[in-house]
N, C-alpha and C. Protein backbone atom coordinates (compact mmCIF):
# COMPACT_ATOMS: atom_id res chain seq x y z
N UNK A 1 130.86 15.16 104.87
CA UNK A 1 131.40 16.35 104.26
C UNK A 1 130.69 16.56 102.93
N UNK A 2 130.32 17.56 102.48
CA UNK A 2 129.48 18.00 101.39
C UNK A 2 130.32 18.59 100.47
N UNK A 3 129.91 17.79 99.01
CA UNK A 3 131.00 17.50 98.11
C UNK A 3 130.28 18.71 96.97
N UNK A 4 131.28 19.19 96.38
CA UNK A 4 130.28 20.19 95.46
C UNK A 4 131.16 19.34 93.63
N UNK A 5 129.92 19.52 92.73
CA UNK A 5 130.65 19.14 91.20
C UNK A 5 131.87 19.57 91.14
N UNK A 6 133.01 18.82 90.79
CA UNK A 6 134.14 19.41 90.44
C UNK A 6 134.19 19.35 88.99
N UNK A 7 134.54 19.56 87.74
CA UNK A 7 134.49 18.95 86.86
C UNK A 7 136.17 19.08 86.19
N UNK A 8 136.41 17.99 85.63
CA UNK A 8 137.49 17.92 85.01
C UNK A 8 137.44 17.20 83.22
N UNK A 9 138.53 17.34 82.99
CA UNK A 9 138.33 16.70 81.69
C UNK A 9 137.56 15.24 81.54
N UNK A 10 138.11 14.35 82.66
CA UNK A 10 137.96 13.21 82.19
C UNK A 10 136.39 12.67 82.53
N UNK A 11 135.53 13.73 83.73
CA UNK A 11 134.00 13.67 84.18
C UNK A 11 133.78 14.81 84.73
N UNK A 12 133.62 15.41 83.66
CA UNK A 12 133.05 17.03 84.12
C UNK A 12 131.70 16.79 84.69
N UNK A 13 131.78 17.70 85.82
CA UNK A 13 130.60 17.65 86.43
C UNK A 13 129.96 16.24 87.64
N UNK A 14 131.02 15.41 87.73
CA UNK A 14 131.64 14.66 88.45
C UNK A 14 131.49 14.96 90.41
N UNK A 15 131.20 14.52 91.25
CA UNK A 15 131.80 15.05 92.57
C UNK A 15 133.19 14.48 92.46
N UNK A 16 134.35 14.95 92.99
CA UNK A 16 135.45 14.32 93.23
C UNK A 16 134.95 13.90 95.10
N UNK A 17 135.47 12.81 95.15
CA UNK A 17 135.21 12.30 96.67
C UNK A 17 135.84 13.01 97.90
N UNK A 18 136.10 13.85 98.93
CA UNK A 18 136.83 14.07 99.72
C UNK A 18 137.77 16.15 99.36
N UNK A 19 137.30 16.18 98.19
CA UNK A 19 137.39 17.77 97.94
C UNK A 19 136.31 18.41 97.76
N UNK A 20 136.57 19.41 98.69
CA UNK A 20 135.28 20.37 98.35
C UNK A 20 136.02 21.81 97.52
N UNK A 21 135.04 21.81 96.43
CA UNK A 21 135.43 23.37 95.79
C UNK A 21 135.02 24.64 96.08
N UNK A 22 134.85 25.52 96.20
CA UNK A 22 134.62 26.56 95.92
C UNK A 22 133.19 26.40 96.76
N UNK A 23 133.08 26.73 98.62
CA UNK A 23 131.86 27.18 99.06
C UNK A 23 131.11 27.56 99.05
N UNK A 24 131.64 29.05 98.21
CA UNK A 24 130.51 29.97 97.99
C UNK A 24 129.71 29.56 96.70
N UNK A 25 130.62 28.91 95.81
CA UNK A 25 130.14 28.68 94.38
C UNK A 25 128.67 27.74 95.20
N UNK A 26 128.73 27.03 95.68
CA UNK A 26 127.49 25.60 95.95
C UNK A 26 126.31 26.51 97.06
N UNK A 27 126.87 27.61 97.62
CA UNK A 27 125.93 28.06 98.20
C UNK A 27 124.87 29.21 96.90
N UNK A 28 125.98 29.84 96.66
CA UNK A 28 125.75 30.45 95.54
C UNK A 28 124.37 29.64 94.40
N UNK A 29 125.03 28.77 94.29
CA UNK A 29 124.14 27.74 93.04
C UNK A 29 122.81 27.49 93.92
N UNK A 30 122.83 26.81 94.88
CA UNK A 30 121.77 26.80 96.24
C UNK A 30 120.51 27.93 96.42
N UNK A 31 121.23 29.17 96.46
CA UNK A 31 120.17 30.31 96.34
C UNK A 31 119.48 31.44 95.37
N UNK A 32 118.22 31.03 95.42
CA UNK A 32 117.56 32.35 94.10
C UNK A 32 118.83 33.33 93.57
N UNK A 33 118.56 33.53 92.92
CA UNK A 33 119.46 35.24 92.31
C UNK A 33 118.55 36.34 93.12
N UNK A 34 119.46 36.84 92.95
CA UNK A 34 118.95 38.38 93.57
C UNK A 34 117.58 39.12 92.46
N UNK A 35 118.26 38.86 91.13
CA UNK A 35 117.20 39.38 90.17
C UNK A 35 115.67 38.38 90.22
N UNK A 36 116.00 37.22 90.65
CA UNK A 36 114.75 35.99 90.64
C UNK A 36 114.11 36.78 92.03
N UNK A 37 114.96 37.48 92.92
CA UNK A 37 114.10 37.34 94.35
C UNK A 37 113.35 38.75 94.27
N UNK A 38 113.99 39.67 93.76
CA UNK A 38 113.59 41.13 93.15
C UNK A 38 112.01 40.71 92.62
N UNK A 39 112.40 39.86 91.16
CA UNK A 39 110.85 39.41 90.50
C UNK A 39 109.70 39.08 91.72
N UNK A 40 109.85 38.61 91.98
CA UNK A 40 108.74 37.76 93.24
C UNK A 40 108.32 38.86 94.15
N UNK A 41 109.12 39.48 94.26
CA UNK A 41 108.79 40.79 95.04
C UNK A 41 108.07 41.86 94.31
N UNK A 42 108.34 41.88 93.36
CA UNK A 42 107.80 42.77 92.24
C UNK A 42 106.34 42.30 92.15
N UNK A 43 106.37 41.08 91.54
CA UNK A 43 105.17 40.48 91.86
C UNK A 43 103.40 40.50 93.24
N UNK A 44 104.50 39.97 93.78
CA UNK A 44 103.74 39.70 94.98
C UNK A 44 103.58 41.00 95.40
N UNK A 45 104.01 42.17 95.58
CA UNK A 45 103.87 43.70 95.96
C UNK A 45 102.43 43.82 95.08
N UNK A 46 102.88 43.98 93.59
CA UNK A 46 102.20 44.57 92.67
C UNK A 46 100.37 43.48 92.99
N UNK A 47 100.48 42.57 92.94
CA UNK A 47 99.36 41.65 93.31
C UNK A 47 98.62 42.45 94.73
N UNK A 48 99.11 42.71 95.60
CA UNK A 48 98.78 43.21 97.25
C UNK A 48 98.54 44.62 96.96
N UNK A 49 99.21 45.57 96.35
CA UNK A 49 98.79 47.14 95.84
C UNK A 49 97.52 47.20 95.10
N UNK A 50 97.32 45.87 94.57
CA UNK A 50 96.04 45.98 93.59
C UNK A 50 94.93 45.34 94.77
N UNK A 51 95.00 44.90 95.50
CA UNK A 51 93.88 44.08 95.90
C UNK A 51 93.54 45.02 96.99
N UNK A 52 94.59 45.47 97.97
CA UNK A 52 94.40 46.44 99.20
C UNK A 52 94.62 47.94 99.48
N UNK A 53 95.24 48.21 98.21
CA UNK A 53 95.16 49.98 98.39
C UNK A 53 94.53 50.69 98.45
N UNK A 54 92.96 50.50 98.09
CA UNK A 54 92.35 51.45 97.96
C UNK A 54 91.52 51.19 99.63
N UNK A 55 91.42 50.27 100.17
CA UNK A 55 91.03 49.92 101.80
C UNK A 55 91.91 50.82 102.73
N UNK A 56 93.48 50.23 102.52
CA UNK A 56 94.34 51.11 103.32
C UNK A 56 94.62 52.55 103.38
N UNK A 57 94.34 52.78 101.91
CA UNK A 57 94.20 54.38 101.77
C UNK A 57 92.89 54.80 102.59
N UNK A 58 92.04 53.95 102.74
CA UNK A 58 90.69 54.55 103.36
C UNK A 58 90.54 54.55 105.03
N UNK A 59 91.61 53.16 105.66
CA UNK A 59 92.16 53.09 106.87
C UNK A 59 92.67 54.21 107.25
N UNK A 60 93.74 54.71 106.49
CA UNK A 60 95.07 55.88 107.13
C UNK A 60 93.98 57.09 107.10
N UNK A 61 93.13 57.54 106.25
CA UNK A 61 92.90 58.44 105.64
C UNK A 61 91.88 58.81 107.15
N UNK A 62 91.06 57.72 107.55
CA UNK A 62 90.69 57.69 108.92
C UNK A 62 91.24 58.04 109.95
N UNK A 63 92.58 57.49 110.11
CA UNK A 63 93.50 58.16 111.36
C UNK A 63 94.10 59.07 111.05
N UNK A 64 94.49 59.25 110.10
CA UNK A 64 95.00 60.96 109.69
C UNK A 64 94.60 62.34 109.04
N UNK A 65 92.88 61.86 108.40
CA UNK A 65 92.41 62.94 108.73
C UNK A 65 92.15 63.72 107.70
N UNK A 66 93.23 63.10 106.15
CA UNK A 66 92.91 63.50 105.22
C UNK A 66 93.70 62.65 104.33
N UNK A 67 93.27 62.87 102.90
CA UNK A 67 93.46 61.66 101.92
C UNK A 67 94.44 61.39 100.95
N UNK A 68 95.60 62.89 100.92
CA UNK A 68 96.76 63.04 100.22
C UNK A 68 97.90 62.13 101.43
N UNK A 69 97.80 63.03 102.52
CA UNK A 69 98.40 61.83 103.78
C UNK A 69 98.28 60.68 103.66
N UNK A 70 96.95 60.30 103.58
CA UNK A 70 97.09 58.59 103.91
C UNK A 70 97.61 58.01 102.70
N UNK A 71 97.42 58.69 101.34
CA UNK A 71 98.01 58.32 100.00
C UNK A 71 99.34 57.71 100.17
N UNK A 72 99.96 58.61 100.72
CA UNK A 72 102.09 58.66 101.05
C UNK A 72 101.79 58.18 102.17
N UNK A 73 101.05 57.83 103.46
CA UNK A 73 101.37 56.51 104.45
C UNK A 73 101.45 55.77 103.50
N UNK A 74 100.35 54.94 102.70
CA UNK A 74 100.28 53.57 102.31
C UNK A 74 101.22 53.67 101.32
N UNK A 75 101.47 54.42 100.48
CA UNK A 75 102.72 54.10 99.49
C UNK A 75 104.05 53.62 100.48
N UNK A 76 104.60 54.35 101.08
CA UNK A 76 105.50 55.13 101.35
C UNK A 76 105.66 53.33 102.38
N UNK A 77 104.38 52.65 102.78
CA UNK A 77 104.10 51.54 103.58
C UNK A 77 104.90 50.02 102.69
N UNK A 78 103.80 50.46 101.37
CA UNK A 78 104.05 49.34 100.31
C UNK A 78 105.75 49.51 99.64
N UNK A 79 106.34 51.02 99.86
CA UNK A 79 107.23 50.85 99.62
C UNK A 79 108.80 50.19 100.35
N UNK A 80 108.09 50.14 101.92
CA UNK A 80 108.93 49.59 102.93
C UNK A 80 109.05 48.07 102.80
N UNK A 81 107.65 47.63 102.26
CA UNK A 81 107.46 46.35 102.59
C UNK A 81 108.15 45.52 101.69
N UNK A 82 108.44 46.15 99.73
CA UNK A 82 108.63 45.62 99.09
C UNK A 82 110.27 45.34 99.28
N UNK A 83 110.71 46.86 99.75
CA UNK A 83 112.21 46.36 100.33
C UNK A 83 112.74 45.40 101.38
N UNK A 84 112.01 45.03 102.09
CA UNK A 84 111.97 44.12 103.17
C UNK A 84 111.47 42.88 102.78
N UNK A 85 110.89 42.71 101.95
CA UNK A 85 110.63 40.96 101.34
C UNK A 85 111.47 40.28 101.20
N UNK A 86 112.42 40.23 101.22
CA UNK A 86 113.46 39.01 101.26
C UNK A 86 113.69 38.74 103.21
N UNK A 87 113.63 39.66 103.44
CA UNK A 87 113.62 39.42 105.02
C UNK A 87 112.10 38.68 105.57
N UNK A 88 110.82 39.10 104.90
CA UNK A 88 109.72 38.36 105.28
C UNK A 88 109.54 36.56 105.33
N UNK A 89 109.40 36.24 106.74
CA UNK A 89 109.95 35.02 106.52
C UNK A 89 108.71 33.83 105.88
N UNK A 90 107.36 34.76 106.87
CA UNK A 90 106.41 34.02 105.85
C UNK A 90 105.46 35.05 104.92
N UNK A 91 105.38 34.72 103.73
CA UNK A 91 104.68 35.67 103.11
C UNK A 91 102.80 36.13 103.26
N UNK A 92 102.79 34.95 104.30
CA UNK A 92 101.39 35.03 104.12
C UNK A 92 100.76 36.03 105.46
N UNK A 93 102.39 36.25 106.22
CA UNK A 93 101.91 37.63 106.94
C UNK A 93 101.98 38.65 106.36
N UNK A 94 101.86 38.77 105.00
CA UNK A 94 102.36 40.23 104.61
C UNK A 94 101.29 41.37 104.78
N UNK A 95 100.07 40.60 104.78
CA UNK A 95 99.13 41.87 104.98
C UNK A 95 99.19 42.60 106.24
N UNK A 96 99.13 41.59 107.34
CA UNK A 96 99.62 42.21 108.55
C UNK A 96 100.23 43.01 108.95
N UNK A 97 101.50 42.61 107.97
CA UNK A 97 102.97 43.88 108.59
C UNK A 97 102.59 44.92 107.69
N UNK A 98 101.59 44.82 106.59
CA UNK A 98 101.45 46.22 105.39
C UNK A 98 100.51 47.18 106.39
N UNK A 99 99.64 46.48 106.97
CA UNK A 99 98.63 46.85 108.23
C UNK A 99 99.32 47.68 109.48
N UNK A 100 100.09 46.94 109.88
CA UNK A 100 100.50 47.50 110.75
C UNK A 100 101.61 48.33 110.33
N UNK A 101 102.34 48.47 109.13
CA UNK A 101 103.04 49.47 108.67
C UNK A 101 102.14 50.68 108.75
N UNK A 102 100.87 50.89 108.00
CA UNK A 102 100.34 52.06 107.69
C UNK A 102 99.82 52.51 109.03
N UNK A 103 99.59 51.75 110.16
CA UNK A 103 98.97 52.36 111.13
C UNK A 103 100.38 53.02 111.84
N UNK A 104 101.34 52.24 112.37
CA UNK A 104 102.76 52.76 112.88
C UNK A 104 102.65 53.95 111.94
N UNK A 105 102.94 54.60 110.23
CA UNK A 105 103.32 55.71 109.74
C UNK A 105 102.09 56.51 110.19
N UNK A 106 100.83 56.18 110.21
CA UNK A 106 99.91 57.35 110.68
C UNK A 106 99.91 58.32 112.29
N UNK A 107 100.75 57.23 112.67
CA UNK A 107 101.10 57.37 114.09
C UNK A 107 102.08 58.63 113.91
N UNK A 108 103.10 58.19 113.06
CA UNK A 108 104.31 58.94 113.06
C UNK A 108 103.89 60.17 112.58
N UNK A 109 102.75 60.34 111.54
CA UNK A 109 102.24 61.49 111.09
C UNK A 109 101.59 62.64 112.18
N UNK A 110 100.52 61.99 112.71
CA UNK A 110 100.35 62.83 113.95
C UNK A 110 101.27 63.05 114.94
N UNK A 111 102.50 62.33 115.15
CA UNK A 111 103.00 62.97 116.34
C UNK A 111 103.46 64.11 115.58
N UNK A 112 104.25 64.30 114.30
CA UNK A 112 104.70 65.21 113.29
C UNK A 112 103.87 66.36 113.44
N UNK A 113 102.62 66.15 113.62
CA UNK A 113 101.69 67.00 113.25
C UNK A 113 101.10 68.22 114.77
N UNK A 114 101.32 67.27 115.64
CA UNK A 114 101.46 67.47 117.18
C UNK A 114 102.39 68.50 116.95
N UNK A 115 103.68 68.21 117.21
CA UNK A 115 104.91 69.17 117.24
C UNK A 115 105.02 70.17 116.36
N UNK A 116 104.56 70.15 115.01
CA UNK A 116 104.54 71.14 114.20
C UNK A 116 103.54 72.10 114.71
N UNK A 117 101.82 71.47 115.23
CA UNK A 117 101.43 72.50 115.59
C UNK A 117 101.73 73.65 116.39
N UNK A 118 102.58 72.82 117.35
CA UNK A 118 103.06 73.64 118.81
C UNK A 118 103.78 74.80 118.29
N UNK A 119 104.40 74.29 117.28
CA UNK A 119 105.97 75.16 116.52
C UNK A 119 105.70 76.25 115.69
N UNK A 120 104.44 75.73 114.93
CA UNK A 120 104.42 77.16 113.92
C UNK A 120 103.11 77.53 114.43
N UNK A 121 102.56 78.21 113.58
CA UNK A 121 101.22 79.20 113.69
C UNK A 121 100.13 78.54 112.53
N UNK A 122 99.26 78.50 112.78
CA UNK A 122 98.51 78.15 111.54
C UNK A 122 97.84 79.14 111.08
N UNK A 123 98.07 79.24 109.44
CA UNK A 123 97.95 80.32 108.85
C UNK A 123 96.22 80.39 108.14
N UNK A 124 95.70 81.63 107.78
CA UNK A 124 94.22 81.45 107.53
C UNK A 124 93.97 80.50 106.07
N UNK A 125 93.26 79.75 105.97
CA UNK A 125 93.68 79.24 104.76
C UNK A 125 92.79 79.69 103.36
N UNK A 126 93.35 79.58 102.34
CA UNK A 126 92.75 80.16 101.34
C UNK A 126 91.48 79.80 100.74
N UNK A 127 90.97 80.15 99.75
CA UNK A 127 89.43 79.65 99.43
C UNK A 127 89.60 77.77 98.88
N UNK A 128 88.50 77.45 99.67
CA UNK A 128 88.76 76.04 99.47
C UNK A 128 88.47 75.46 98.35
N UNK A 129 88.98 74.31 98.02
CA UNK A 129 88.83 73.95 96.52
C UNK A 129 87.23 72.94 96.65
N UNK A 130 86.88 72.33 95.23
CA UNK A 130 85.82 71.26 95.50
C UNK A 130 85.75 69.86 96.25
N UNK A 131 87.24 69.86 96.52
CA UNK A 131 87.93 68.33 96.89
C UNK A 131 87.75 68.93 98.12
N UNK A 132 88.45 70.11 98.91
CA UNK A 132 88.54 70.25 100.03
C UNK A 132 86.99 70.78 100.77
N UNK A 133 85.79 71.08 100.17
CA UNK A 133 84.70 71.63 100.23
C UNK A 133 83.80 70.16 100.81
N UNK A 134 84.04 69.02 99.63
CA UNK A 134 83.41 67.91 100.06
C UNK A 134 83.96 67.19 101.18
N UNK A 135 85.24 66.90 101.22
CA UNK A 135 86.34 67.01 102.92
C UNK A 135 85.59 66.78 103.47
N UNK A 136 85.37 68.60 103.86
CA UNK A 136 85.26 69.10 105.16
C UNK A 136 83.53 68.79 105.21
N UNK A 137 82.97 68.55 104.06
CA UNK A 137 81.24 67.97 104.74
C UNK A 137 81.42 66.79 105.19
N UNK A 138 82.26 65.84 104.88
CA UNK A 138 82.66 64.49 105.49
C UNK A 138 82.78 65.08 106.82
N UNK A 139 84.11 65.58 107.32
CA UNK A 139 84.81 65.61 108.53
C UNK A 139 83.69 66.40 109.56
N UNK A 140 82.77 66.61 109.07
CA UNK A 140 82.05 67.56 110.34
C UNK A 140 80.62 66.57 110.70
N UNK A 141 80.87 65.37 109.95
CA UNK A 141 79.89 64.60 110.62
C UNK A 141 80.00 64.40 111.79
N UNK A 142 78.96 63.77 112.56
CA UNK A 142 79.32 63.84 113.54
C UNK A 142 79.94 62.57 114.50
N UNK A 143 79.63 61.70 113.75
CA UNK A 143 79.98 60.15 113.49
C UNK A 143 82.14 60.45 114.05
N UNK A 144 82.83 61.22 112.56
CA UNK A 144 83.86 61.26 112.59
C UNK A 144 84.48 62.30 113.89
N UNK A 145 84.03 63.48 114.28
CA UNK A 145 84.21 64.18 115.30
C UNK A 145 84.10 63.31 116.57
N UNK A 146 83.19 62.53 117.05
CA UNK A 146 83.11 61.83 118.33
C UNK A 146 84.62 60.95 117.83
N UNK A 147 84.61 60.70 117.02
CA UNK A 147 85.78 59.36 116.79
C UNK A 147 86.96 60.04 116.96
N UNK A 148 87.10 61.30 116.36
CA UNK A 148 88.01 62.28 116.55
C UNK A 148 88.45 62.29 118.27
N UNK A 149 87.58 62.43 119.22
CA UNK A 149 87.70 62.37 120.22
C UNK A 149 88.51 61.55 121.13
N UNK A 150 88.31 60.34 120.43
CA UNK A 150 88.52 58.98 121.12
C UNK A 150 90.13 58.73 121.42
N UNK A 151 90.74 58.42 122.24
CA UNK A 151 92.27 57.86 122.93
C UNK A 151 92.79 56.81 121.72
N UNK A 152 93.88 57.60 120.62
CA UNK A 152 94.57 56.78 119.45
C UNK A 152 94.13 55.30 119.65
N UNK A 153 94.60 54.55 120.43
CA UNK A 153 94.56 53.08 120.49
C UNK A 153 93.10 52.90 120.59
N UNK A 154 91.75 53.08 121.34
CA UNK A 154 90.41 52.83 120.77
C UNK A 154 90.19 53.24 119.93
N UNK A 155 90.51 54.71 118.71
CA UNK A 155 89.94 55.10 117.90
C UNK A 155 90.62 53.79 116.41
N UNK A 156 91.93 53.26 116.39
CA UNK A 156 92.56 52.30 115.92
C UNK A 156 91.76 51.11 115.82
N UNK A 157 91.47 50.80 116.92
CA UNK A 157 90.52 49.54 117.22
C UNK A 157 89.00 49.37 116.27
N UNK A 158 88.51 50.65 116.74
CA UNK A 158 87.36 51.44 115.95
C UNK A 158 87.21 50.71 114.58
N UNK A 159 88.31 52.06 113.91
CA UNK A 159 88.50 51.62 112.74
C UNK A 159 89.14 50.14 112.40
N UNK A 160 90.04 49.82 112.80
CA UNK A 160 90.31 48.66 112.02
C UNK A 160 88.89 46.97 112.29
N UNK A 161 88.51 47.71 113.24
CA UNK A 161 86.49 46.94 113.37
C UNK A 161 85.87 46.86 112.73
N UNK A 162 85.36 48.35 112.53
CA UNK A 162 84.02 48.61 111.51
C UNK A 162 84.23 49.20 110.42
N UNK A 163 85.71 49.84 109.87
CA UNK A 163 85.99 50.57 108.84
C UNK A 163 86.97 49.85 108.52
N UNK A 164 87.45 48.64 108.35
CA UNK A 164 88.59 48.15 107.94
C UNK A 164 87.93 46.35 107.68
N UNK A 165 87.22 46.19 108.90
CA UNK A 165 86.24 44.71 109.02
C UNK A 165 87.36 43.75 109.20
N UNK A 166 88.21 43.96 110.68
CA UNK A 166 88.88 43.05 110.47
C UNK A 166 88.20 42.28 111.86
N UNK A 167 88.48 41.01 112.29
CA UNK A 167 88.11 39.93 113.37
C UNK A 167 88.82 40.54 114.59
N UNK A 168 88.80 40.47 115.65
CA UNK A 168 90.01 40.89 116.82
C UNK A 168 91.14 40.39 116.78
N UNK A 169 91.30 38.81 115.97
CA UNK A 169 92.29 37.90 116.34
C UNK A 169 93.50 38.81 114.87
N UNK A 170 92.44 39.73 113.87
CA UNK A 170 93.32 40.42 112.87
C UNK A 170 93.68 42.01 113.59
N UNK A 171 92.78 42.33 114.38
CA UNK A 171 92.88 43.28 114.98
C UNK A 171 94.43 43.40 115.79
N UNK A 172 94.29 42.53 116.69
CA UNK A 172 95.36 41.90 117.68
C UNK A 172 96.80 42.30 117.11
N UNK A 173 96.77 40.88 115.81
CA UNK A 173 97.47 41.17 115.19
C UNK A 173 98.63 42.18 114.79
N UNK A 174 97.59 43.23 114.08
CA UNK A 174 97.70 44.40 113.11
C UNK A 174 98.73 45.24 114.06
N UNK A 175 98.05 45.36 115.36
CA UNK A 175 98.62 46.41 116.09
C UNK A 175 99.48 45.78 117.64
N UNK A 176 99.62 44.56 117.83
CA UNK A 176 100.20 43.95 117.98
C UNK A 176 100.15 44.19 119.61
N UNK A 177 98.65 43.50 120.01
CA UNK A 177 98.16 43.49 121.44
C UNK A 177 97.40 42.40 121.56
N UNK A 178 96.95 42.09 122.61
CA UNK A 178 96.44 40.56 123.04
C UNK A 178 94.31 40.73 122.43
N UNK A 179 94.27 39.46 122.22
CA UNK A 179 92.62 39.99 121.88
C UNK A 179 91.97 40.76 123.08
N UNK A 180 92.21 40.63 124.11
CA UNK A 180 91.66 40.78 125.21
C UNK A 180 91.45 42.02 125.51
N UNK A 181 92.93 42.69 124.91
CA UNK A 181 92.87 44.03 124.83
C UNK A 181 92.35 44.92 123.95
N UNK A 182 92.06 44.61 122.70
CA UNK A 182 91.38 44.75 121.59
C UNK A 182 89.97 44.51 121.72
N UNK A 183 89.03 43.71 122.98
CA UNK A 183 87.82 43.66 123.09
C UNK A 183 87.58 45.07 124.35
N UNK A 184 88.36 45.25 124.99
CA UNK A 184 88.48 46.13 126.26
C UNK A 184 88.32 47.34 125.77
N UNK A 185 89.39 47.38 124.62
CA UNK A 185 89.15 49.00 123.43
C UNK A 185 87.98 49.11 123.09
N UNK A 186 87.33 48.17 122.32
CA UNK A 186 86.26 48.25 121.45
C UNK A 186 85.27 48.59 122.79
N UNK A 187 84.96 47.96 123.56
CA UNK A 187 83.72 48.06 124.58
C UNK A 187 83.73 49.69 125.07
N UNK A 188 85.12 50.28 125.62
CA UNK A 188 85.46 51.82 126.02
C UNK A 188 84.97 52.74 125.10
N UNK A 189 85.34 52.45 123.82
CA UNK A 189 85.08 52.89 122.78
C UNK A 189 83.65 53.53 122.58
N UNK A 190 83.18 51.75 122.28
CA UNK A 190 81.84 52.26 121.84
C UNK A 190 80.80 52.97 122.94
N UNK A 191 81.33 52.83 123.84
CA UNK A 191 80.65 53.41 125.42
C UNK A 191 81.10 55.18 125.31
N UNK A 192 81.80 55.29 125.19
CA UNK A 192 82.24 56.57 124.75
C UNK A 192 81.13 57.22 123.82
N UNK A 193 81.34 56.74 122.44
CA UNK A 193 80.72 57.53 121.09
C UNK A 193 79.20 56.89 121.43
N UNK A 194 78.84 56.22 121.88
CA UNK A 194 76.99 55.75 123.12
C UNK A 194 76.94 57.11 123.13
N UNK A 195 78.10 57.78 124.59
CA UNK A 195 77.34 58.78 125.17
C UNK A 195 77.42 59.83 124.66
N UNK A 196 78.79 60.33 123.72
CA UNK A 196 78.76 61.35 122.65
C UNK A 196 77.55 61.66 121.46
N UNK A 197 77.67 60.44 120.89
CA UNK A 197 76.02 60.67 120.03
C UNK A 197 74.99 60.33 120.40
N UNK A 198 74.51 60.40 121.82
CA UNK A 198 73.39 59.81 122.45
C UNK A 198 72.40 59.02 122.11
N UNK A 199 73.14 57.46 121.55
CA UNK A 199 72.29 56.37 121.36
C UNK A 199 72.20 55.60 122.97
């Protein structure tokens, strides 16, 4: 039976033999504070926002197409994750689940984007700015258009390959399929954008 300090006058701080006090108090004493587990999170977030944001912003910005979007995926990513750290059981997956957070929200963005098209009309758009001028000389390469093409899950693969540089076994991972299937993508893939840009 697990004895917690009792303390009294005569040996404060004492176990008494055969009473237990106050459960919660010894579990209580047992676990971080909430404000200690907050810090660490604070931490460890702020450490991972500095080292990988500007990659992931360049990941999403790939599957979605433009760079204010992928901005609010990856925040909106880092902001899920930091609330969920006390639930992360090992921390040293965190890049993974930040990974596969931003790809799941880019997902969610295009289907958004799917249905909205169906729904409204798209309107002519106004004179473009310098941000949106240089964009659109990006987006009409032809590199990104064939990729444009490609079935979500190879174009994913794609990128998280050669625009992200991750291994298959991080690939796998990220998006949470067997390597096997992640080499099957990549091969379709690149057989695809072969015959699209005729190398």
């Amino acid at each position: 039976m697990p004895l917690c300090m009792a303390g009294d006058a005569d040996a404060p701080g004492e176990p008494v033999p055969g009473v237990l006090a106050c459960p919660l108090a010894c579990l209580a004493a047992r676990l971080p504070s909430a404000a200690a587990t907050r810090q660490a999170a604070d931490r460890a977030v702020t450490v991972m926002y500095q080292a990988h944001y500007a990659a992931l912003v360049r990941l999403a910005a790939v599957l979605v197409g433009d760079v204010a979007t992928a901005e609010d995926v990856v925040q909106d990513s880092f902001i899920a994750m930091h609330r969920a750290w006390r639930r992360l059981r090992d921390t040293g997956k965190a890049l993974p689940y930040l990974r596969r957070s931003v790809i799941n929200r880019s997902r969610s963005v295009l289907r958004h984007r799917a249905v909205a098209d169906r729904q409204f009309p798209v309107l002519a758009p106004g004179l473009p700015s310098a941000e949106d001028s240089a964009l659109a000389a990006i987006q009409r390469s032809s590199v990104l258009a064939a990729l444009s093409t490609l079935p979500l899950r190879q174009r994913e693969v794609i990128v998280l390959r050669y625009y992200a540089d991750l291994t298959d076994a991080q690939i796998a991972a990220t998006l949470g399929i067997s390597r096997g299937t992640v080499k099957s993508h990549t091969a379709r893939a690149k057989d695809s954008l072969r015959a699209m840009l005729g190398h």
